[in-house]
N, C-alpha and C. Protein backbone atom coordinates (compact mmCIF):
# COMPACT_ATOMS: atom_id res chain seq x y z
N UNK A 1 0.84 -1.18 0.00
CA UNK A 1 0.00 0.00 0.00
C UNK A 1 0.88 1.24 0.00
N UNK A 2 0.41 2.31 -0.70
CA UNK A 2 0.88 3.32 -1.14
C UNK A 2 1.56 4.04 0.45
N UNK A 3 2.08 5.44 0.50
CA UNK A 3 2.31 5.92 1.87
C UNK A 3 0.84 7.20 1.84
N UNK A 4 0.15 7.45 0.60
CA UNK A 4 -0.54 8.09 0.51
C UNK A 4 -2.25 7.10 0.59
N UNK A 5 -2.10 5.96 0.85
CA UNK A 5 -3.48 5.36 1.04
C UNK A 5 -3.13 5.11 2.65
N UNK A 6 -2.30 5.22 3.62
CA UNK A 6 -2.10 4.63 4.72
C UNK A 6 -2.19 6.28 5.00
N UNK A 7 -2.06 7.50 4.65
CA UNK A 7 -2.33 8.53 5.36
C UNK A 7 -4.07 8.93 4.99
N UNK A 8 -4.68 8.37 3.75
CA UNK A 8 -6.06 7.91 3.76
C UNK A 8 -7.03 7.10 5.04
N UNK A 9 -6.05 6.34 5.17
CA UNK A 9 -6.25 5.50 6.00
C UNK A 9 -6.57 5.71 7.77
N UNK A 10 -5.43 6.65 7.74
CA UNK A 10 -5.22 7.24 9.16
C UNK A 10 -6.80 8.32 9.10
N UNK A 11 -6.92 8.97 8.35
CA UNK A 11 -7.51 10.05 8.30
C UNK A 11 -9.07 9.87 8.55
N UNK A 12 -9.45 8.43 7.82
CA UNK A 12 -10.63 7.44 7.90
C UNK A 12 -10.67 6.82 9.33
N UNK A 13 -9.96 6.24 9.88
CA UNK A 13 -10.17 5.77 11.38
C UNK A 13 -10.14 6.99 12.56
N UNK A 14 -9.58 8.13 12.25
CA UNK A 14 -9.75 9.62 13.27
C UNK A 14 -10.83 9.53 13.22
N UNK A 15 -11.57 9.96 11.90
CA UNK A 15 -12.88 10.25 11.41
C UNK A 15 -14.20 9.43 12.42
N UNK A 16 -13.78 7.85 11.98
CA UNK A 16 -14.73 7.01 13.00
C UNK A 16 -14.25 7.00 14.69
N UNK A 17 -12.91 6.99 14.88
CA UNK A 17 -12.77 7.36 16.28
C UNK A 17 -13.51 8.73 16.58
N UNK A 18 -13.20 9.74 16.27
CA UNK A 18 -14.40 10.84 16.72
C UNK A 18 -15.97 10.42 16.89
N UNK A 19 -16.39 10.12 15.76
CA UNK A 19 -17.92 9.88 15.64
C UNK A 19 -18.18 8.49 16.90
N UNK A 20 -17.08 7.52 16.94
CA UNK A 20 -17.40 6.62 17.99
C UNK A 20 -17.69 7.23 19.15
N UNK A 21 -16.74 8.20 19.56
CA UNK A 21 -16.42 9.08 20.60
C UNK A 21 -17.48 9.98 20.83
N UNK A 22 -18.08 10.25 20.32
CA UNK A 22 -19.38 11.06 20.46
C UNK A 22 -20.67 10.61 20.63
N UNK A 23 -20.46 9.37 19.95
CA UNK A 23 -22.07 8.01 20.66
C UNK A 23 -21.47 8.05 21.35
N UNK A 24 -20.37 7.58 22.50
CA UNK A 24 -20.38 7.18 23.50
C UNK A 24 -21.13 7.98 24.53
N UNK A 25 -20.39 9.27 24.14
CA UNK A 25 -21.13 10.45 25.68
C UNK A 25 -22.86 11.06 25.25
N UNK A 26 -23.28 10.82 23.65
CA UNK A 26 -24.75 10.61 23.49
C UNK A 26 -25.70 9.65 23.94
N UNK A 27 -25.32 8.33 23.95
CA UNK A 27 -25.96 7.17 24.26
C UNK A 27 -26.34 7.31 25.72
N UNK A 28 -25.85 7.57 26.75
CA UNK A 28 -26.79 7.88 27.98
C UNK A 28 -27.52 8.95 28.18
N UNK A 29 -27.86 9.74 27.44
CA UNK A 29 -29.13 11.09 27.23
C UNK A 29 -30.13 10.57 26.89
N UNK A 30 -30.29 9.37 26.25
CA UNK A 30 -31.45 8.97 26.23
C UNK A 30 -32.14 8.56 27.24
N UNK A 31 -31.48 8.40 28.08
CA UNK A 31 -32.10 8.03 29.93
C UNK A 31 -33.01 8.97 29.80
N UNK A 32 -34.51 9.09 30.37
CA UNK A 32 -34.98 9.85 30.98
C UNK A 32 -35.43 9.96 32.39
N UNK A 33 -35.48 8.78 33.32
CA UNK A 33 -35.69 9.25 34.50
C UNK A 33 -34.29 8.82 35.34
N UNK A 34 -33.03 7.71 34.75
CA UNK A 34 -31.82 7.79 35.76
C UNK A 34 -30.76 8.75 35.16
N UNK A 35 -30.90 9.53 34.56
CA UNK A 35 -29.51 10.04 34.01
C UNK A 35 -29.16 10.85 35.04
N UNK A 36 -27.77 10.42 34.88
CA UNK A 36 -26.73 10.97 35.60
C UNK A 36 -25.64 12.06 35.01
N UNK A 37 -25.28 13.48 35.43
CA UNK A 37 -24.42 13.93 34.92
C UNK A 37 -25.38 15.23 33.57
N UNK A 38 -24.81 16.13 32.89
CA UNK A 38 -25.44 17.31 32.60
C UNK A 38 -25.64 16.55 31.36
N UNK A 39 -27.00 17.28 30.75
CA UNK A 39 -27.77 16.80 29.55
C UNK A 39 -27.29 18.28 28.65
N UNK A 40 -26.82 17.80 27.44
CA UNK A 40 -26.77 18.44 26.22
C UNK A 40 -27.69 18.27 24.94
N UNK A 41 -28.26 17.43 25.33
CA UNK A 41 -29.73 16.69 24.69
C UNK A 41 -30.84 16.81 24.93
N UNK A 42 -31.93 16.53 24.48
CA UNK A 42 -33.37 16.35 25.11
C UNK A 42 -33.40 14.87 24.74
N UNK A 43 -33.48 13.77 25.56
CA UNK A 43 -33.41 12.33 25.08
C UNK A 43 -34.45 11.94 24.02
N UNK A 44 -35.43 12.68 23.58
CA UNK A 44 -35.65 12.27 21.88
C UNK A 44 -34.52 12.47 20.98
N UNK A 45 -33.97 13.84 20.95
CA UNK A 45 -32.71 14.18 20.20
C UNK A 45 -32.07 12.87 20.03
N UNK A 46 -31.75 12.52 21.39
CA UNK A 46 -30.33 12.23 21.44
C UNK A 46 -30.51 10.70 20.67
N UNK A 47 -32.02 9.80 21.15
CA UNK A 47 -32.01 8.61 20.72
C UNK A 47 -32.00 8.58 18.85
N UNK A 48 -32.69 9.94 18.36
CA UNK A 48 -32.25 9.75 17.00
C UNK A 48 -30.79 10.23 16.31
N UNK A 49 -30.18 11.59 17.09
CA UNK A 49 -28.74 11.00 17.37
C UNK A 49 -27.85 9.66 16.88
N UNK A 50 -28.37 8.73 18.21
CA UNK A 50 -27.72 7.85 18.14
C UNK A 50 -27.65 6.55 17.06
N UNK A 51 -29.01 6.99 16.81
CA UNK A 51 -29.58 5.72 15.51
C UNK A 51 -28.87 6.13 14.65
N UNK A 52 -29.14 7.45 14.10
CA UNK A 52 -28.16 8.08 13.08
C UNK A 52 -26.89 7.59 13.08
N UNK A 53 -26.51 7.65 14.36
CA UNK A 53 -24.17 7.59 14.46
C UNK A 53 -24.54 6.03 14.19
N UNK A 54 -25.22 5.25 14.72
CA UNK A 54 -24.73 3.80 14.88
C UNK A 54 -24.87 3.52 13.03
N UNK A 55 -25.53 4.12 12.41
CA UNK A 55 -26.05 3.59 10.87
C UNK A 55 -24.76 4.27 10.04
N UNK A 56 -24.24 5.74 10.51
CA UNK A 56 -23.29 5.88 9.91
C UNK A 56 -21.66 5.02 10.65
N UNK A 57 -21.98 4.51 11.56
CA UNK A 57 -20.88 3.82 12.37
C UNK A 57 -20.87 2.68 11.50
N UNK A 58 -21.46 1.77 10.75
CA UNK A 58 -21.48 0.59 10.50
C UNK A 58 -21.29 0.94 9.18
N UNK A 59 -21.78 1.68 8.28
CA UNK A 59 -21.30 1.84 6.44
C UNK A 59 -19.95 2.51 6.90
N UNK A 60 -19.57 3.04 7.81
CA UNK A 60 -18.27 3.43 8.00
C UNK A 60 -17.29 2.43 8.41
N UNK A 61 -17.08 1.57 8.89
CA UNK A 61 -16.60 0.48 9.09
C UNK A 61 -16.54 -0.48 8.17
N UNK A 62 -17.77 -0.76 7.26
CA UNK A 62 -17.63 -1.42 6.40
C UNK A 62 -16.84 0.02 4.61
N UNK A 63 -17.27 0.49 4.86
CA UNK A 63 -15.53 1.02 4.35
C UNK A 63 -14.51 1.37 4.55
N UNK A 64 -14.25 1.14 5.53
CA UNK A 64 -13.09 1.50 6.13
C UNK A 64 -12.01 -0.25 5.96
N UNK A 65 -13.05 -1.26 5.76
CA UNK A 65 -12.56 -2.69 5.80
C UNK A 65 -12.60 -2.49 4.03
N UNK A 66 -13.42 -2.37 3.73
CA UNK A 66 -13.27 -2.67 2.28
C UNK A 66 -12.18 -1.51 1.64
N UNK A 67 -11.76 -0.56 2.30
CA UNK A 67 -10.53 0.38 2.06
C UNK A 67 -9.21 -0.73 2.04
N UNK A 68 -9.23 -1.29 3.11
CA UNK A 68 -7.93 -2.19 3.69
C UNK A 68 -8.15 -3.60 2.76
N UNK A 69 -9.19 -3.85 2.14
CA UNK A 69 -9.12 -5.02 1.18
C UNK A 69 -10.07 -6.41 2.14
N UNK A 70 -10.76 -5.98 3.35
CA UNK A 70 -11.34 -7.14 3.54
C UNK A 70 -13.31 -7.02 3.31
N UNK A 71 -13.57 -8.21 3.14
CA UNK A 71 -14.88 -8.11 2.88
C UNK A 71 -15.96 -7.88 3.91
N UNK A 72 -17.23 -7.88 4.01
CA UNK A 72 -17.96 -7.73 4.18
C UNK A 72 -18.51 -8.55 5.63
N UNK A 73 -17.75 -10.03 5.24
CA UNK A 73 -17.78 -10.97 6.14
C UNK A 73 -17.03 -10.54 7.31
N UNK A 74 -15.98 -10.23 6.97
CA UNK A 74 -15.11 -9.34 8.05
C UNK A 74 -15.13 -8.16 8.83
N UNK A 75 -15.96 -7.09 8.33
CA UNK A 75 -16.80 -6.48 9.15
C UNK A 75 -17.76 -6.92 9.93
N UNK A 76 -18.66 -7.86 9.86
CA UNK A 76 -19.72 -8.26 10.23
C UNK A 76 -19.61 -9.90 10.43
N UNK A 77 -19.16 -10.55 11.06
CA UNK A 77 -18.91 -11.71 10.72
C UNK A 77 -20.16 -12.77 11.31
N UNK A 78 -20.82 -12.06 11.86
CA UNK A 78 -22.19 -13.03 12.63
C UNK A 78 -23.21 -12.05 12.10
N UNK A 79 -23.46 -12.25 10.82
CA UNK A 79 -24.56 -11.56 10.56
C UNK A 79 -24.91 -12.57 9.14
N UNK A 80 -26.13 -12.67 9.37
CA UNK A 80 -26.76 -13.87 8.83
C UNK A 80 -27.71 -13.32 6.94
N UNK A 81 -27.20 -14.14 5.69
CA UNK A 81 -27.64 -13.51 5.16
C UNK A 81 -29.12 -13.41 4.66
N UNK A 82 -29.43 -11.89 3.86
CA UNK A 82 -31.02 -11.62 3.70
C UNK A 82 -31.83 -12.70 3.38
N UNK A 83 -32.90 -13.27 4.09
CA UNK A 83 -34.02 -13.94 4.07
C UNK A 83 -34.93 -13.30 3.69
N UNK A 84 -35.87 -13.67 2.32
CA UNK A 84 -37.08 -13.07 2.10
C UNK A 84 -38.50 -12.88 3.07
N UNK A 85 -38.35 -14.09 3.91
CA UNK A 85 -39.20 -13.75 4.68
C UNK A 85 -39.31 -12.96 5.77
N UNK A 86 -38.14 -13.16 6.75
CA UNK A 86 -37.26 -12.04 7.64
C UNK A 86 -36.84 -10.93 7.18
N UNK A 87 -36.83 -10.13 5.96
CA UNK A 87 -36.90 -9.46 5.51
C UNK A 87 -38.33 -8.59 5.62
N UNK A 88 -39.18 -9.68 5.36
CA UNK A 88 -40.48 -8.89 4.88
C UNK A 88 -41.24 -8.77 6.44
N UNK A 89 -40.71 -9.52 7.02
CA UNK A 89 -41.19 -9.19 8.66
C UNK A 89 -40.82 -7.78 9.39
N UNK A 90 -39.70 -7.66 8.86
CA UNK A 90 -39.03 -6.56 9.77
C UNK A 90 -39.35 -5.23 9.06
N UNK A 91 -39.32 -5.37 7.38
CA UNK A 91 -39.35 -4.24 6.76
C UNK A 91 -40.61 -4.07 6.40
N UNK A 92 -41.47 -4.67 5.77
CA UNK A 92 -42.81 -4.95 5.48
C UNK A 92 -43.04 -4.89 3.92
N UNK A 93 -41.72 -5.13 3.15
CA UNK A 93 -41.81 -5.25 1.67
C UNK A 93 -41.08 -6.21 1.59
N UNK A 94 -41.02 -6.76 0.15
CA UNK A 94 -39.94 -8.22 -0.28
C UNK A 94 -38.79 -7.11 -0.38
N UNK A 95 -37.57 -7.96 -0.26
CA UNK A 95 -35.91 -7.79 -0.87
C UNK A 95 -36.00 -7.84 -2.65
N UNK A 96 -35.49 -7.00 -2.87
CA UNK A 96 -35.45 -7.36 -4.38
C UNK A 96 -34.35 -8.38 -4.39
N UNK A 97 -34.58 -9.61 -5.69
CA UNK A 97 -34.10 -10.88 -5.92
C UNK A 97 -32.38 -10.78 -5.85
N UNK A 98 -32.02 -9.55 -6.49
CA UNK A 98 -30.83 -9.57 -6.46
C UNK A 98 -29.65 -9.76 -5.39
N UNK A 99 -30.01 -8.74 -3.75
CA UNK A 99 -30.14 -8.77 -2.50
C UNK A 99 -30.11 -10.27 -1.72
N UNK A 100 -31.26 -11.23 -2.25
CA UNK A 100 -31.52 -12.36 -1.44
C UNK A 100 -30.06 -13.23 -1.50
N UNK A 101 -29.63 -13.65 0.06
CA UNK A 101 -29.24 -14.72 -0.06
C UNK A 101 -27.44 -14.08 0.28
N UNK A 102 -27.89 -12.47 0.27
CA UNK A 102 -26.18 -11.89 0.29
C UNK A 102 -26.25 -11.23 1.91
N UNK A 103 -25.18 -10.30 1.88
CA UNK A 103 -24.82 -10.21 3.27
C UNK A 103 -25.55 -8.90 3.11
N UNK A 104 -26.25 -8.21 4.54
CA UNK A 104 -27.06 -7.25 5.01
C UNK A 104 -26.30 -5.92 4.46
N UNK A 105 -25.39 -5.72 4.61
CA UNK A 105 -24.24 -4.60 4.71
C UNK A 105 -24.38 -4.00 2.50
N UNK A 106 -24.99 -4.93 1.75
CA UNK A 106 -25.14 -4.69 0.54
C UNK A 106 -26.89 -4.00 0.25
N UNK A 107 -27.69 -4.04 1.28
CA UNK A 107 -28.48 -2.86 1.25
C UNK A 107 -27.93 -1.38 1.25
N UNK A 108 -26.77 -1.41 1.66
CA UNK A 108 -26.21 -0.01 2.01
C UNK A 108 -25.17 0.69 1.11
N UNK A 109 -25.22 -0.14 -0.37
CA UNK A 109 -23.61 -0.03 -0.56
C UNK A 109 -23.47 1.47 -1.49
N UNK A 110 -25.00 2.22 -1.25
CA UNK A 110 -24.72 3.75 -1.49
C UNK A 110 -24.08 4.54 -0.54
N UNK A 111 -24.54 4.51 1.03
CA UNK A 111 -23.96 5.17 2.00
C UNK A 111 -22.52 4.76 2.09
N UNK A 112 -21.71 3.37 1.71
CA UNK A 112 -20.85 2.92 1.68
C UNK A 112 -19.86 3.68 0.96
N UNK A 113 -20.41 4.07 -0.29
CA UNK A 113 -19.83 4.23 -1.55
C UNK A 113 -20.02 5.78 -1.32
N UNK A 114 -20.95 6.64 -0.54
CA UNK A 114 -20.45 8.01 -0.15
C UNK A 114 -19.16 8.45 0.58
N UNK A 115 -18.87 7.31 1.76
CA UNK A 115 -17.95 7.32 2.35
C UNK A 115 -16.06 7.11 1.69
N UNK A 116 -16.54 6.12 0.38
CA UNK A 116 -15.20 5.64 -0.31
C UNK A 116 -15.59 6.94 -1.07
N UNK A 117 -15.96 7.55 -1.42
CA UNK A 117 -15.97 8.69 -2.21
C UNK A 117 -15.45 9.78 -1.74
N UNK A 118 -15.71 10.15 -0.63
CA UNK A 118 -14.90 10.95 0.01
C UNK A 118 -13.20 11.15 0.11
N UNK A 119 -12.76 9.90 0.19
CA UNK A 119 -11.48 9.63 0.20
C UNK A 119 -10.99 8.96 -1.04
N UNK A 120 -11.89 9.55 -1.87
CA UNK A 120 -11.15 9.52 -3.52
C UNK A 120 -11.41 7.71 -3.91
N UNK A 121 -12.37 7.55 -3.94
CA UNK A 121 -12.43 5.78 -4.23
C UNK A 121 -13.88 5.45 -4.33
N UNK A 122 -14.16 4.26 -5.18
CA UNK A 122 -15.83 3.81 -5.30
C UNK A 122 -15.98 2.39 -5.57
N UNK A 123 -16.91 2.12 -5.15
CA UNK A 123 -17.47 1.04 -5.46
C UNK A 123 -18.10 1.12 -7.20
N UNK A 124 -17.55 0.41 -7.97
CA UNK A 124 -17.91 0.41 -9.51
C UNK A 124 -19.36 0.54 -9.77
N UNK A 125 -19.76 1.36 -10.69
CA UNK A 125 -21.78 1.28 -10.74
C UNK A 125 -21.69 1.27 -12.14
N UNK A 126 -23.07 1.63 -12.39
CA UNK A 126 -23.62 2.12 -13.49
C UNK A 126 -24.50 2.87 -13.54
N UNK A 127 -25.22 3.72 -14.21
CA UNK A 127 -26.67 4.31 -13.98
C UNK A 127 -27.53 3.51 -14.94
N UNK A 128 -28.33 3.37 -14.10
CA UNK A 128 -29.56 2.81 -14.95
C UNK A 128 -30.60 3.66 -15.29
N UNK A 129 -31.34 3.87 -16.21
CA UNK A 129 -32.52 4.27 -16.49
C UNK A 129 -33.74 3.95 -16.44
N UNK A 130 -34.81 4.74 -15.69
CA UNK A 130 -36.09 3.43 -15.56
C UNK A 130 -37.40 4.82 -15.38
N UNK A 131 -38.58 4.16 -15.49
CA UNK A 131 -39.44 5.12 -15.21
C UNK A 131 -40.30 5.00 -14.34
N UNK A 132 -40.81 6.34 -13.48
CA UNK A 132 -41.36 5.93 -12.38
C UNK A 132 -42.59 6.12 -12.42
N UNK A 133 -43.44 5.56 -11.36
CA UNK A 133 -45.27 5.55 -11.57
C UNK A 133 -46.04 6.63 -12.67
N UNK A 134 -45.26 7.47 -12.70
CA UNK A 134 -45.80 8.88 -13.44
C UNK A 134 -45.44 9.04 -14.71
N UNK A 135 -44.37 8.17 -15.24
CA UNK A 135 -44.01 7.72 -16.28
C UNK A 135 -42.69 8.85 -16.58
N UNK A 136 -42.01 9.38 -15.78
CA UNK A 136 -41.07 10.05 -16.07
C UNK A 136 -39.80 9.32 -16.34
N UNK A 137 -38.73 9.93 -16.71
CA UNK A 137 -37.60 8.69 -16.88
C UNK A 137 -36.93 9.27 -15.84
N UNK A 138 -36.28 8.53 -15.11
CA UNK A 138 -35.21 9.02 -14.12
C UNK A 138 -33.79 8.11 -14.57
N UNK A 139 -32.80 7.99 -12.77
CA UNK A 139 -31.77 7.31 -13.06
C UNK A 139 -31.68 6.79 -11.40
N UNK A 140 -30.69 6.03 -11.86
CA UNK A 140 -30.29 5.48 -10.29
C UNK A 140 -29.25 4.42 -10.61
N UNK A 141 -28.60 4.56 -9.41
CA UNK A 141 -27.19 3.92 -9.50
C UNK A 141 -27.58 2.43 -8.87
N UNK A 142 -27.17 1.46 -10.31
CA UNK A 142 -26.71 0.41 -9.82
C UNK A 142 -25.38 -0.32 -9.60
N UNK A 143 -25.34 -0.62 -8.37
CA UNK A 143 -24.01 -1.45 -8.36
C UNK A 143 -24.02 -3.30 -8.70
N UNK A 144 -22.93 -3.26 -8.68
CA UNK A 144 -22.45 -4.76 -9.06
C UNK A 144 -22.55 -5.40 -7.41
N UNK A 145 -23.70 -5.77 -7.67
CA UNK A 145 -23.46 -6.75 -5.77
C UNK A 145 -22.86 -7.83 -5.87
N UNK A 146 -22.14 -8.32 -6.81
CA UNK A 146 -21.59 -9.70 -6.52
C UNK A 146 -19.51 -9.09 -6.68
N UNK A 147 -19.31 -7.78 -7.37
CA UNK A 147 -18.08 -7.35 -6.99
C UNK A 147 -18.49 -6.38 -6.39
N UNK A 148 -18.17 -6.21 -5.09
CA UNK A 148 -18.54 -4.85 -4.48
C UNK A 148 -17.21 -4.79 -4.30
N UNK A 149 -16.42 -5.62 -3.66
CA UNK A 149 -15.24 -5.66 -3.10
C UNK A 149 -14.36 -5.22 -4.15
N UNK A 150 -14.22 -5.06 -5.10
CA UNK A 150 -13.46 -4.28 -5.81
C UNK A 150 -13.70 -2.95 -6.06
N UNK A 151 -12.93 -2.30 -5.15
CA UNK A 151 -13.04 -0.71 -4.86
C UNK A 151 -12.07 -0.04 -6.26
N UNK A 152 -12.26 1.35 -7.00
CA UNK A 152 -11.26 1.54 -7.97
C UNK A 152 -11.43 2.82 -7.35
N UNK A 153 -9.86 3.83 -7.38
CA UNK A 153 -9.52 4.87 -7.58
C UNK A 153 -10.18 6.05 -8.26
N UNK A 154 -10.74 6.91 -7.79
CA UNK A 154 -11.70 8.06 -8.86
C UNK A 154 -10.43 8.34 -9.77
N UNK A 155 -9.79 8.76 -9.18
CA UNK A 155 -8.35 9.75 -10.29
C UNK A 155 -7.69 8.94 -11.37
N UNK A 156 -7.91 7.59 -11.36
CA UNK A 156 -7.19 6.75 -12.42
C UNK A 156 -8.37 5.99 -13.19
């Protein structure tokens, strides 16, 4: 690895050490009748706060692994993959077909791919074209879910 992807590198784990560092002293504001110690929150704030950090804590991690070259499995290694039916329990729609059967962390691989973007890198797409109920044409980025793990350089 380059000396300029390992100062990438450094710059990406500050990044999540801060934001870790900041759920930590958010996550007890959500107390409302034991909290201990001065509130900077109103514990609604803080519990969506925290949902927020933990959702960007986890596409952050999982690029931060797929920065360093490991997969998905390796971020997450006890996480069981999408079931159509457990799917449709929790969310209350089907998984599209493509999704089924892969690891959870590939629902996300836009927020993922904001994060490798930042630090000059992406997950490979395409835009697709399609039209929506109203019959307009739009676009939307599809990725390759079966190479995600091959991250490429924006600049080259």
């Amino acid at each position: 690895m380059e000396t300029m992807d390992k100062e990438i590198l450094k710059k990406f784990k500050e990044e999540i050490a801060e934001l870790a560092k900041e759920q930590k002293t958010i996550k007890p504001q959500r107390k409302t009748v034991h909290f201990t110690g001065e509130r900077t929150l109103s514990p609604s704030d803080a519990y969506w706060k925290v949902r927020n950090n933990k959702h960007d804590l986890r596409c952050m991690y999982a690029a931060y692994n797929l920065l360093r070259g490991k997969n998905f499995e390796f971020t997450e290694n006890n996480a069981k993959p999408i079931n159509e039916e457990e799917y449709w329990y929790l969310n209350g729609r089907y998984p599209s077909k493509d999704i089924v059967g892969k690891h959870p962390l590939v629902e996300h691989l836009d927020d993922i791919n904001k994060y490798l973007n930042k630090y000059g890198y992406e997950i490979p797409n395409t835009v697709e074209k399609y039209k929506d109920c109203f019959g307009r044409e739009r676009e939307r980025i599809k990725f390759d879910i079966d190479n995600y793990e091959k991250i490429i350089c924006i600049d080259k």
